[in-house]
PDB file of N, CA and C in Angstrom:
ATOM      1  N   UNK A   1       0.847  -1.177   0.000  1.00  0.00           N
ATOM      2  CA  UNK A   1       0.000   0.000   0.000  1.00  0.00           C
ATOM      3  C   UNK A   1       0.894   1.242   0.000  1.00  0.00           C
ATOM      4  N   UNK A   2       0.682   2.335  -0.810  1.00  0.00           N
ATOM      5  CA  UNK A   2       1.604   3.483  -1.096  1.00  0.00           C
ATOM      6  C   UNK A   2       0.487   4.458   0.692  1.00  0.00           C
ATOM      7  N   UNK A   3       1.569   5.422   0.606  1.00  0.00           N
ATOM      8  CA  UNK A   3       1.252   6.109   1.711  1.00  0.00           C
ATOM      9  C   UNK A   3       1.144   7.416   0.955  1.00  0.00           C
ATOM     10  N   UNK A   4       0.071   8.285   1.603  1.00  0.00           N
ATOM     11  CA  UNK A   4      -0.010   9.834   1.176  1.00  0.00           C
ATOM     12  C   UNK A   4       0.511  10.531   2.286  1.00  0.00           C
ATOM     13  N   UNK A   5       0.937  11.692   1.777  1.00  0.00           N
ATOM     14  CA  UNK A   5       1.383  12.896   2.599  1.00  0.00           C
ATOM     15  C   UNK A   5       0.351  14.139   2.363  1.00  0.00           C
ATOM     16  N   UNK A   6       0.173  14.546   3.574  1.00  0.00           N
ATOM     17  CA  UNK A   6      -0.620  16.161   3.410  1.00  0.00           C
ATOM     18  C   UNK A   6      -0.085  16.625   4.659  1.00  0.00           C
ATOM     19  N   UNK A   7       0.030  17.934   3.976  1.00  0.00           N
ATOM     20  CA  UNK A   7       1.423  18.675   4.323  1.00  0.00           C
ATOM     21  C   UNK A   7      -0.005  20.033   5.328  1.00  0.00           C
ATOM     22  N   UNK A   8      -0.517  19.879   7.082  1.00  0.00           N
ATOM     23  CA  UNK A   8      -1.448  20.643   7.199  1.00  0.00           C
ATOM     24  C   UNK A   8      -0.317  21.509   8.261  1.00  0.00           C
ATOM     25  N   UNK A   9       0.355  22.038   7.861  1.00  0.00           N
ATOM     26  CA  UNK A   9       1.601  23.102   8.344  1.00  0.00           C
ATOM     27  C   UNK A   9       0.960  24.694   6.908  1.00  0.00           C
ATOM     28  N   UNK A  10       1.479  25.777   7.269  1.00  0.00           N
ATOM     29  CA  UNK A  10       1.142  26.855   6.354  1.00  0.00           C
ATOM     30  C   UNK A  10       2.062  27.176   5.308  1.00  0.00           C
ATOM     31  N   UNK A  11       2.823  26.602   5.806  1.00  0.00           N
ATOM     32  CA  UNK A  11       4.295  26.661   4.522  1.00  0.00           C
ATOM     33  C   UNK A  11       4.566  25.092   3.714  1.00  0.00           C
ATOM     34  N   UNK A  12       5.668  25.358   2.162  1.00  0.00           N
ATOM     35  CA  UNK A  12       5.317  24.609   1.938  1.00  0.00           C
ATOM     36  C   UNK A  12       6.717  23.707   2.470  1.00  0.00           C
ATOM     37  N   UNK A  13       6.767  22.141   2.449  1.00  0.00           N
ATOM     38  CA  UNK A  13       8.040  21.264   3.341  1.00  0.00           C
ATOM     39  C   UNK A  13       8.565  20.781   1.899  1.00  0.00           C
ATOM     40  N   UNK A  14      10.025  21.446   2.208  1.00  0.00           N
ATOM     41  CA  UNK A  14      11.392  21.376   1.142  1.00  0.00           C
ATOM     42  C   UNK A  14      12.046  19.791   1.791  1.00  0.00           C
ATOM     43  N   UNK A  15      12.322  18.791   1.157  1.00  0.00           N
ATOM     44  CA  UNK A  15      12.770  17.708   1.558  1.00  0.00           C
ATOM     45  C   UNK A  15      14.280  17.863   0.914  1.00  0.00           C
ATOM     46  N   UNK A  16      15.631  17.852   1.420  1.00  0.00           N
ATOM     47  CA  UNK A  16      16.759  18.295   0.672  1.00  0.00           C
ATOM     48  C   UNK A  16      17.573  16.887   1.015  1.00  0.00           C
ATOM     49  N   UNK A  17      18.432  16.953   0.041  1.00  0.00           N
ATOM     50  CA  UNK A  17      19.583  15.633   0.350  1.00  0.00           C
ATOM     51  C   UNK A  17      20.776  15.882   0.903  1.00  0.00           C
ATOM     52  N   UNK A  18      21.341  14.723   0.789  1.00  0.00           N
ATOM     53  CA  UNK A  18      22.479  15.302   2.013  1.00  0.00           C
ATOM     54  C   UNK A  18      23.635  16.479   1.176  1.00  0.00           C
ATOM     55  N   UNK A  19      23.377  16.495  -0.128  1.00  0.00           N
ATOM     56  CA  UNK A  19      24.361  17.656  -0.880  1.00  0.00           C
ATOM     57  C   UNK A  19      23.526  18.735  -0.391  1.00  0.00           C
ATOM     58  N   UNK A  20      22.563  18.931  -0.418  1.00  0.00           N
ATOM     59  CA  UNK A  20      21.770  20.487  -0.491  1.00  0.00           C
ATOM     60  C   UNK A  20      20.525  20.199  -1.787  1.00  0.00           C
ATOM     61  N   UNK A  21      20.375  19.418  -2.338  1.00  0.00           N
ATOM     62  CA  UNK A  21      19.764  19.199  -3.883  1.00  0.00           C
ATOM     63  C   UNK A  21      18.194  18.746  -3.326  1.00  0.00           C
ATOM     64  N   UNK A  22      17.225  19.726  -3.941  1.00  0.00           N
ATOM     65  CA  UNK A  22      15.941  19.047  -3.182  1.00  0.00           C
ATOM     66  C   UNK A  22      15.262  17.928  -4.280  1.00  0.00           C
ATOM     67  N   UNK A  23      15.037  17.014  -3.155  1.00  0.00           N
ATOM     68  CA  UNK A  23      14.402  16.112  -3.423  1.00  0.00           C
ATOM     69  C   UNK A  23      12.836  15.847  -3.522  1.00  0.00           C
ATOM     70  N   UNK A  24      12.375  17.262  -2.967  1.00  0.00           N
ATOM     71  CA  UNK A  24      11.014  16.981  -2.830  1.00  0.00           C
ATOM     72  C   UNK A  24      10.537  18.079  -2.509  1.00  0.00           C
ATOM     73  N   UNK A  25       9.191  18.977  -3.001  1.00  0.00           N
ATOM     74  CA  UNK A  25       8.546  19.578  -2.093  1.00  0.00           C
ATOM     75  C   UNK A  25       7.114  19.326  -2.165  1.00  0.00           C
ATOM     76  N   UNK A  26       6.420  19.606  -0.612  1.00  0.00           N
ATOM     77  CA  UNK A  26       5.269  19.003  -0.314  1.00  0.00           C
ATOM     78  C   UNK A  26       4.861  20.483  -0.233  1.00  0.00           C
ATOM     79  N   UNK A  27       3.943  20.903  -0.778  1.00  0.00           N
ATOM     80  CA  UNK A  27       2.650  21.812  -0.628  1.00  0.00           C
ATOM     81  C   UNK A  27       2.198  21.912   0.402  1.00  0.00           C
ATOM     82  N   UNK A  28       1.752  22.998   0.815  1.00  0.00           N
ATOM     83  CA  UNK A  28       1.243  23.560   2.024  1.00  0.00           C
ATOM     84  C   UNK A  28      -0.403  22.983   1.436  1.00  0.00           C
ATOM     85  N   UNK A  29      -1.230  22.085   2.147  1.00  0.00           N
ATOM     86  CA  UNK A  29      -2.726  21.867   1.405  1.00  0.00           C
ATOM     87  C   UNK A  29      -3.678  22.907   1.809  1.00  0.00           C
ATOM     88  N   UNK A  30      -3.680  23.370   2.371  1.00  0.00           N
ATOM     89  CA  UNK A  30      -4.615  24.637   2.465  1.00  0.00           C
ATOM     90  C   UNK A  30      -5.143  24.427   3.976  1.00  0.00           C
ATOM     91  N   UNK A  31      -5.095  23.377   4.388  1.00  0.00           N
ATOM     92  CA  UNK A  31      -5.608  22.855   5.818  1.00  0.00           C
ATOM     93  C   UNK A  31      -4.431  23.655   7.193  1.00  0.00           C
ATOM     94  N   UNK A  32      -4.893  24.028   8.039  1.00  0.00           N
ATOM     95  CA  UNK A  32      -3.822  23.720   9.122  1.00  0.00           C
ATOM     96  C   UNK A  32      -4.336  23.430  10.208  1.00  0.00           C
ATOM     97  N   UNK A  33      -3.821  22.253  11.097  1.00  0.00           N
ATOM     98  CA  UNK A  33      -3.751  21.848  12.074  1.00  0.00           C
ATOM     99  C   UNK A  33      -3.039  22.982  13.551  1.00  0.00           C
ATOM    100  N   UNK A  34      -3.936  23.134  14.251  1.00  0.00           N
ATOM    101  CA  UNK A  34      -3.181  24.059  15.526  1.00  0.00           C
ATOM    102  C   UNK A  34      -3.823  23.467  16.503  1.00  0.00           C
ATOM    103  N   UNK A  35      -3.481  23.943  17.930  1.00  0.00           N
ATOM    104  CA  UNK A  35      -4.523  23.659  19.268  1.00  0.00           C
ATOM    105  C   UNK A  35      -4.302  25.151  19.214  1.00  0.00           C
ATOM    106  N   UNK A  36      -5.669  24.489  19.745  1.00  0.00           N
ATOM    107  CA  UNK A  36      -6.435  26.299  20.287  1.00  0.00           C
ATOM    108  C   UNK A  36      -5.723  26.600  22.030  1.00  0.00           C
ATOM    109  N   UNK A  37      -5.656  27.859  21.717  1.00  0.00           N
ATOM    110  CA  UNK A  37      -5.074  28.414  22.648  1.00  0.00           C
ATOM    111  C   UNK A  37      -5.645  29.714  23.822  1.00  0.00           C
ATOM    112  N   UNK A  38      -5.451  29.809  24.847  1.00  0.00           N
ATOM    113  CA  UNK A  38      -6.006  30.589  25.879  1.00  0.00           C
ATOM    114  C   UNK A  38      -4.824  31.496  26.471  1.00  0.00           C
ATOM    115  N   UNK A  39      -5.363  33.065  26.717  1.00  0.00           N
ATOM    116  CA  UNK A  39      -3.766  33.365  27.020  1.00  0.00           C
ATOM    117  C   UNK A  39      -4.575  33.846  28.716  1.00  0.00           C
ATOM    118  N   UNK A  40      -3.850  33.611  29.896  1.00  0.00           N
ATOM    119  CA  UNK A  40      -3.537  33.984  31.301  1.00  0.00           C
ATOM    120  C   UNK A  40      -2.968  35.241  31.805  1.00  0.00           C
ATOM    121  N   UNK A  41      -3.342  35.829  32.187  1.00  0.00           N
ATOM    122  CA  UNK A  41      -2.261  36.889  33.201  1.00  0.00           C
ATOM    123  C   UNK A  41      -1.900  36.619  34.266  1.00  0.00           C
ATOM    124  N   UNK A  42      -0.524  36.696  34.643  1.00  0.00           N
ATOM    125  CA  UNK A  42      -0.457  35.659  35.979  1.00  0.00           C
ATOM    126  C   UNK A  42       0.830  37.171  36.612  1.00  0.00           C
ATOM    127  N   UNK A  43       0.274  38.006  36.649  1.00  0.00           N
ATOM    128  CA  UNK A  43       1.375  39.080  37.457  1.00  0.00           C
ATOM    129  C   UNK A  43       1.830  40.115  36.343  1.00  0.00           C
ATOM    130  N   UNK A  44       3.004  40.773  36.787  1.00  0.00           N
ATOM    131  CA  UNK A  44       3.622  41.778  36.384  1.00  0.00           C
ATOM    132  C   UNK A  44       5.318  41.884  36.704  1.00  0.00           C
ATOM    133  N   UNK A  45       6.016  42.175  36.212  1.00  0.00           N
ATOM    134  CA  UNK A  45       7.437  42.550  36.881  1.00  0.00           C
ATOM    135  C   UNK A  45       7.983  43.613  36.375  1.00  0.00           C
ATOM    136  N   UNK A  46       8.073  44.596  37.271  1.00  0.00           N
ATOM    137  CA  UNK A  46       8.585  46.014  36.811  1.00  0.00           C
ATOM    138  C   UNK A  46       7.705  46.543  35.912  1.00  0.00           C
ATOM    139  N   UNK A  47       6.104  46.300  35.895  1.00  0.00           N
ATOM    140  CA  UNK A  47       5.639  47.063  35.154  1.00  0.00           C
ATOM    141  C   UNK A  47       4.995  46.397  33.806  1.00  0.00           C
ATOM    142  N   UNK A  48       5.799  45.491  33.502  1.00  0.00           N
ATOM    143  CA  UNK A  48       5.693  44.648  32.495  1.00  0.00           C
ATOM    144  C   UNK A  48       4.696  43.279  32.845  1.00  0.00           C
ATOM    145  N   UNK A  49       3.686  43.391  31.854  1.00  0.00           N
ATOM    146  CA  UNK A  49       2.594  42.316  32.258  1.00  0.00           C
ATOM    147  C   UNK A  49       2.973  40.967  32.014  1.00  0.00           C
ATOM    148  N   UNK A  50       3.216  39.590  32.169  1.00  0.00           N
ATOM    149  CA  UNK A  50       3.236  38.399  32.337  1.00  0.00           C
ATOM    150  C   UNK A  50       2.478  37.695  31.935  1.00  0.00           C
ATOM    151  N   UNK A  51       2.127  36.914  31.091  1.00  0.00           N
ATOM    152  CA  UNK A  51       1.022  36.165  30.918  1.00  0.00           C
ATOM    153  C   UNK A  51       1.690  34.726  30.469  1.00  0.00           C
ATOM    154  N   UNK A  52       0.456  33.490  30.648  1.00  0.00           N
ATOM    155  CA  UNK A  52       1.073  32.212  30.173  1.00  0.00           C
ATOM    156  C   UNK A  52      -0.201  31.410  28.782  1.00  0.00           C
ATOM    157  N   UNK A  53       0.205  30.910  28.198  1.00  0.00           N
ATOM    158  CA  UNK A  53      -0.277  30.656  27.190  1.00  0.00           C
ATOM    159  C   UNK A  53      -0.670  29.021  27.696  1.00  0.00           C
ATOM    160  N   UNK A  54      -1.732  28.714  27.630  1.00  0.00           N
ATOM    161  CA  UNK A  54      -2.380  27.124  27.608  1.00  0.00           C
ATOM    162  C   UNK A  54      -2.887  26.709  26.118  1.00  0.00           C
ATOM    163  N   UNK A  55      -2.417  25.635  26.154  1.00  0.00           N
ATOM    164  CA  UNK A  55      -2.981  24.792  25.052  1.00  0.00           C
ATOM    165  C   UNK A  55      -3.638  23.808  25.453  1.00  0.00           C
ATOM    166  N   UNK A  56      -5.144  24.219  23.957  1.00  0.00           N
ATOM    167  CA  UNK A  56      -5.509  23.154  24.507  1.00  0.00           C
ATOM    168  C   UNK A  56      -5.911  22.232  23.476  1.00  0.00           C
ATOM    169  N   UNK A  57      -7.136  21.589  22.864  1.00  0.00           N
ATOM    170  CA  UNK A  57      -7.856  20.662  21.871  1.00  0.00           C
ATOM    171  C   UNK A  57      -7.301  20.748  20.489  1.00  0.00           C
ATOM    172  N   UNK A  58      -6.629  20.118  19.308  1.00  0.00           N
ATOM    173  CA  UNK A  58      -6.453  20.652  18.194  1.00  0.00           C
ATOM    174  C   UNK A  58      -7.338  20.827  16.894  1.00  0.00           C
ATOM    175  N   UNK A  59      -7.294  21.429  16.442  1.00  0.00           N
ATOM    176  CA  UNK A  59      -8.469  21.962  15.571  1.00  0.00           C
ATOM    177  C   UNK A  59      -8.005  22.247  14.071  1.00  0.00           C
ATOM    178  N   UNK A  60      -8.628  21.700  13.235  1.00  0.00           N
ATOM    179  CA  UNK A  60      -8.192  21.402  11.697  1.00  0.00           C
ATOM    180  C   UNK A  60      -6.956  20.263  11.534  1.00  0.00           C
ATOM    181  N   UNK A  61      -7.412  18.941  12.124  1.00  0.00           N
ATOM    182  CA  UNK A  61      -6.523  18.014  12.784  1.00  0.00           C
ATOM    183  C   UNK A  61      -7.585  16.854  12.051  1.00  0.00           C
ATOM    184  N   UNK A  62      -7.405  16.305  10.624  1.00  0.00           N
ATOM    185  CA  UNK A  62      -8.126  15.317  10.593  1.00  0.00           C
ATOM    186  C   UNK A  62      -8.360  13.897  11.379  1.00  0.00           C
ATOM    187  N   UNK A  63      -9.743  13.119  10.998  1.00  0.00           N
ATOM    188  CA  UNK A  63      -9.071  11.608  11.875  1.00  0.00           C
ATOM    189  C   UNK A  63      -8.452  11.065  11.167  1.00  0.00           C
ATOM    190  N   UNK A  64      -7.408  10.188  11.881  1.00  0.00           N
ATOM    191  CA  UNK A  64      -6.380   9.021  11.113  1.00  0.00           C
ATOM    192  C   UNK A  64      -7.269   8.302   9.994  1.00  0.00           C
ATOM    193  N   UNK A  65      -6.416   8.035   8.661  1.00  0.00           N
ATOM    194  CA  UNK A  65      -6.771   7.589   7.736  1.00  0.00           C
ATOM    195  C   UNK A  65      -6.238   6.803   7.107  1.00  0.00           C
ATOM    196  N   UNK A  66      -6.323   5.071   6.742  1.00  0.00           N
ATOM    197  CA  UNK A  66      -5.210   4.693   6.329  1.00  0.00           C
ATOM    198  C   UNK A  66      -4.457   5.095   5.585  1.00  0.00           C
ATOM    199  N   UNK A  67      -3.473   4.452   5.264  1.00  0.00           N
ATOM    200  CA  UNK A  67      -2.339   4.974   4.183  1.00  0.00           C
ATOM    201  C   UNK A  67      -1.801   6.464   4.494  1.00  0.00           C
ATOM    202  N   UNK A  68      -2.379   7.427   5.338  1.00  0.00           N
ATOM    203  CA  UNK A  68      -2.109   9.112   5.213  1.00  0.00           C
ATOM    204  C   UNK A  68      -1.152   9.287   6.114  1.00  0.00           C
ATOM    205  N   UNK A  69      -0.454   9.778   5.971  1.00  0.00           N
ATOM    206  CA  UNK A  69       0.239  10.604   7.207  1.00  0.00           C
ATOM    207  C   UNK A  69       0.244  12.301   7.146  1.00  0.00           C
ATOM    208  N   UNK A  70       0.275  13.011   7.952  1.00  0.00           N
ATOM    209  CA  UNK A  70      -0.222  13.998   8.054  1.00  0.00           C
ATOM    210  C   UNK A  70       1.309  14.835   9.086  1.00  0.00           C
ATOM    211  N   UNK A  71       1.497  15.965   7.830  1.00  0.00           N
ATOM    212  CA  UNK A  71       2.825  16.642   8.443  1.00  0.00           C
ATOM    213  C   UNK A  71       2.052  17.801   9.234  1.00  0.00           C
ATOM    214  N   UNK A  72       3.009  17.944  10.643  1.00  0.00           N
ATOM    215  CA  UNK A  72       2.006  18.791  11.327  1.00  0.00           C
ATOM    216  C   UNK A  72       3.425  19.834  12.058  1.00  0.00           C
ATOM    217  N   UNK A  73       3.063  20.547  13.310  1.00  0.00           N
ATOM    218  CA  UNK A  73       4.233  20.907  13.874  1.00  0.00           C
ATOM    219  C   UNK A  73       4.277  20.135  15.117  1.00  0.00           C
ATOM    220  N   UNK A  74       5.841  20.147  15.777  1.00  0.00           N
ATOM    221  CA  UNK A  74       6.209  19.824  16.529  1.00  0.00           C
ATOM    222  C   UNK A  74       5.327  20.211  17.999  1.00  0.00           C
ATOM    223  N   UNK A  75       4.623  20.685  17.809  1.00  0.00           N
ATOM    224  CA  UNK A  75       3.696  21.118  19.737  1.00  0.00           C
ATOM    225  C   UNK A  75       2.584  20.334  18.810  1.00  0.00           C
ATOM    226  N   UNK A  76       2.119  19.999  18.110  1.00  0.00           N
ATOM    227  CA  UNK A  76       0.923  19.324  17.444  1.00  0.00           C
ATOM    228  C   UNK A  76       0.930  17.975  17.929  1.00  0.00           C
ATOM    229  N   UNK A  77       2.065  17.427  17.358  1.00  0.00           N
ATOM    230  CA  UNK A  77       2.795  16.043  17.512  1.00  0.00           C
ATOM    231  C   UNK A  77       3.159  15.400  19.010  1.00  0.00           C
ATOM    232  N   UNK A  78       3.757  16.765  19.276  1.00  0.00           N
ATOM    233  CA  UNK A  78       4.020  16.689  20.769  1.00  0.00           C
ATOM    234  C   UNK A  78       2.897  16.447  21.365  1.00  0.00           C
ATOM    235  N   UNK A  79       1.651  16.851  21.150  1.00  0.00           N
ATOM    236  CA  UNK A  79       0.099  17.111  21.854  1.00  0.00           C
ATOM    237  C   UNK A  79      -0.627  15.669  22.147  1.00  0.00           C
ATOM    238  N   UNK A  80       0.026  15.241  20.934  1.00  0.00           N
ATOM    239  CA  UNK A  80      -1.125  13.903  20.346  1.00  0.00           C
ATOM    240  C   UNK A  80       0.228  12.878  20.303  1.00  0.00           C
ATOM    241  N   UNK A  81       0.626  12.369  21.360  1.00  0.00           N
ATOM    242  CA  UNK A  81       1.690  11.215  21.190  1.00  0.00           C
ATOM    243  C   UNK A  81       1.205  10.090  20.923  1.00  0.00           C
ATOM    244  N   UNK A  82      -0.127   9.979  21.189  1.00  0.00           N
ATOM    245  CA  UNK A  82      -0.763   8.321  20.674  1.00  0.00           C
ATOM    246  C   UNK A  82      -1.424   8.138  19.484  1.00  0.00           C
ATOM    247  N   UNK A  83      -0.936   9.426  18.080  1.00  0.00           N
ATOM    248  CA  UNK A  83      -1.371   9.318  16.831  1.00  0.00           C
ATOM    249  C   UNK A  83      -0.001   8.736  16.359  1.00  0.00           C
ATOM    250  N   UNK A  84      -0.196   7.435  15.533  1.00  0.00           N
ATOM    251  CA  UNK A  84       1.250   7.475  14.969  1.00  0.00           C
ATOM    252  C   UNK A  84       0.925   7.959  13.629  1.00  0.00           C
ATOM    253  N   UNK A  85      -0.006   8.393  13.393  1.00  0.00           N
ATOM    254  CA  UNK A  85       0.014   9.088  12.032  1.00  0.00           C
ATOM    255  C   UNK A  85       0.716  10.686  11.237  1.00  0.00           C
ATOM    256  N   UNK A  86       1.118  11.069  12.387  1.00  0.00           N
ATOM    257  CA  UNK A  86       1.238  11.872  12.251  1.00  0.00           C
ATOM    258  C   UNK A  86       3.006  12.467  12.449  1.00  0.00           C
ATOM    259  N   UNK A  87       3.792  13.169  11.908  1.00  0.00           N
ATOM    260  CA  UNK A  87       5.164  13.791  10.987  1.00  0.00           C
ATOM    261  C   UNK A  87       5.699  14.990  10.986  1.00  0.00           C
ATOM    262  N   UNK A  88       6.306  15.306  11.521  1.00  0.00           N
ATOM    263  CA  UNK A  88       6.921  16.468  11.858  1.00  0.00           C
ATOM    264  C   UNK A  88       8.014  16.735  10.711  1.00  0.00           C
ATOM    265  N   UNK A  89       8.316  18.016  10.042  1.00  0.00           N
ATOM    266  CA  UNK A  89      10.119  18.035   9.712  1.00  0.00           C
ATOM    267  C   UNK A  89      11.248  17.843  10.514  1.00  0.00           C
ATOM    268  N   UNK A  90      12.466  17.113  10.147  1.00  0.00           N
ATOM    269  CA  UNK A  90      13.021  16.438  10.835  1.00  0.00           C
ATOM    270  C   UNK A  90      14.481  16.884  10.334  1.00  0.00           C
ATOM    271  N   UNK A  91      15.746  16.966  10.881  1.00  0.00           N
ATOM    272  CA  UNK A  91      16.992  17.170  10.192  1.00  0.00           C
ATOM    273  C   UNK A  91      16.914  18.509   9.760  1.00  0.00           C
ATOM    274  N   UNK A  92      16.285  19.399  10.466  1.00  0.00           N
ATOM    275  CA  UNK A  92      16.255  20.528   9.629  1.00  0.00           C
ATOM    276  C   UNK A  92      17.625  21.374   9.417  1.00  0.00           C
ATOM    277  N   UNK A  93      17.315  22.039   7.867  1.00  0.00           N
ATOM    278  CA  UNK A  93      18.570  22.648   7.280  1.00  0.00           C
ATOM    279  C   UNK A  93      18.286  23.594   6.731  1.00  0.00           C
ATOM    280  N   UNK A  94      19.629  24.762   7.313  1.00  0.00           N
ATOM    281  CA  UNK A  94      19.567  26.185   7.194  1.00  0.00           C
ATOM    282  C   UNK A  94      20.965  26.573   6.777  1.00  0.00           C
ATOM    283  N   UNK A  95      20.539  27.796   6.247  1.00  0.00           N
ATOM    284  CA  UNK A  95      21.283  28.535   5.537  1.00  0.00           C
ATOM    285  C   UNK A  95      22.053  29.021   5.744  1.00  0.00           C
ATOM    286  N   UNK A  96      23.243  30.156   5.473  1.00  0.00           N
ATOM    287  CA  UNK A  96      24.144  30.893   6.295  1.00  0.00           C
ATOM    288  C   UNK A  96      23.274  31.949   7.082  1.00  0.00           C
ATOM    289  N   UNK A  97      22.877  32.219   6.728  1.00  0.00           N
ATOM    290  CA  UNK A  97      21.976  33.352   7.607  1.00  0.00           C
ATOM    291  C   UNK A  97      21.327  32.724   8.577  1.00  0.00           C
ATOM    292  N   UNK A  98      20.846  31.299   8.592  1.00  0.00           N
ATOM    293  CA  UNK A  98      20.326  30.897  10.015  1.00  0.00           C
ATOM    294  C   UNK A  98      18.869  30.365   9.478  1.00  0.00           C
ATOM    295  N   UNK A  99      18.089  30.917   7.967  1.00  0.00           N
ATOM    296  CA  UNK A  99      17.193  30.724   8.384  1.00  0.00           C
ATOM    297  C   UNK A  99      16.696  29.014   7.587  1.00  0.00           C
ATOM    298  N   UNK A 100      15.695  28.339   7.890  1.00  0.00           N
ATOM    299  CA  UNK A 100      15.170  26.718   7.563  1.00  0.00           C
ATOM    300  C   UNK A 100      15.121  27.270   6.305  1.00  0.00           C
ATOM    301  N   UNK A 101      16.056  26.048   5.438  1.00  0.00           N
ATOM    302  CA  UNK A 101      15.770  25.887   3.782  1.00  0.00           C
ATOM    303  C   UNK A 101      15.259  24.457   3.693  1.00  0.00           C
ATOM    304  N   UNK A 102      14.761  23.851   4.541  1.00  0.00           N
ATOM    305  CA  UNK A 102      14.003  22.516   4.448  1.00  0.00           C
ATOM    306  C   UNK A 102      14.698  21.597   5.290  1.00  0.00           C
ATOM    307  N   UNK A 103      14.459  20.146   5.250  1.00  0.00           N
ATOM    308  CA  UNK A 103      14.521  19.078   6.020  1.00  0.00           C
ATOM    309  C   UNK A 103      15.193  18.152   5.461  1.00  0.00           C
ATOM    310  N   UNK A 104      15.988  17.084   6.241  1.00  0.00           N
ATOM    311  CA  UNK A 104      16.414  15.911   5.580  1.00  0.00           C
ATOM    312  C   UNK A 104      15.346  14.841   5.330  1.00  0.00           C
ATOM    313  N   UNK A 105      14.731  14.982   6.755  1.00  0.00           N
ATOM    314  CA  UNK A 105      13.414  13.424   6.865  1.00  0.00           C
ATOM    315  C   UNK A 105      12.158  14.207   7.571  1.00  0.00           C
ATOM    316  N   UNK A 106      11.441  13.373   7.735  1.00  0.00           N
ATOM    317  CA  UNK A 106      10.207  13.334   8.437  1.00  0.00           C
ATOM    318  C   UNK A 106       9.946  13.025   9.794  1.00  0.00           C
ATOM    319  N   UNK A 107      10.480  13.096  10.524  1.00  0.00           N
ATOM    320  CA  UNK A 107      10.154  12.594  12.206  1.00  0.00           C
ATOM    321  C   UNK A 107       8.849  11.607  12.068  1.00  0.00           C
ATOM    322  N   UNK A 108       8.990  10.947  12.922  1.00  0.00           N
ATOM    323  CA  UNK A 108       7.608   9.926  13.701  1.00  0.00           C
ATOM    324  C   UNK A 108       7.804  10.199  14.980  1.00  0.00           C
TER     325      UNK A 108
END
């Protein structure tokens, strides 16, 4: 059975080889996966307000489907450890300037 990829991140995932030469890019599908979030105020210091961010349920997060795997982000993945369906970018690789020009692999 072949496996699909859908890429529910907002950018699109550059798959590169170990020269730099891409091997792949996956499309951003129009979907994105996030948990919804709540923000706290929990004090002040010097004036400056404090707050903490909770996460919570994820939302635009399809159900598991055979064959699919579903590239998401790392607090997504992190959220849901008992989906194995689901793929993070992995090996990531950057530029001189610092910033992500894509990935070697896919995390599980």
């Amino acid at each position: 059975m072949s496996m699909v990829l859908i890429n529910l991140t907002p950018h699109p995932i550059v798959v590169v080889g170990d020269s730099g030469e891409t091997l792949r890019v996956i499309p951003a599908s129009g979907m994105i996966a996030r948990l919804k979030t709540t923000t706290e105020r929990c004090g002040s210091v010097d004036g400056v307000p404090l707050s903490r961010t909770v996460f919570g349920e994820p939302e635009g997060l399809p159900d598991p489907e055979d064959g699919t795997l579903y590239i998401v982000s790392q607090l997504i993945k992190s959220a849901l450890p008992q989906r194995a369906d689901l793929v993070v970018p992995a090996e990531v690789v950057r530029d001189q300037a610092g910033n992500i020009i894509g990935c070697k692999s896919l995390g599980l």
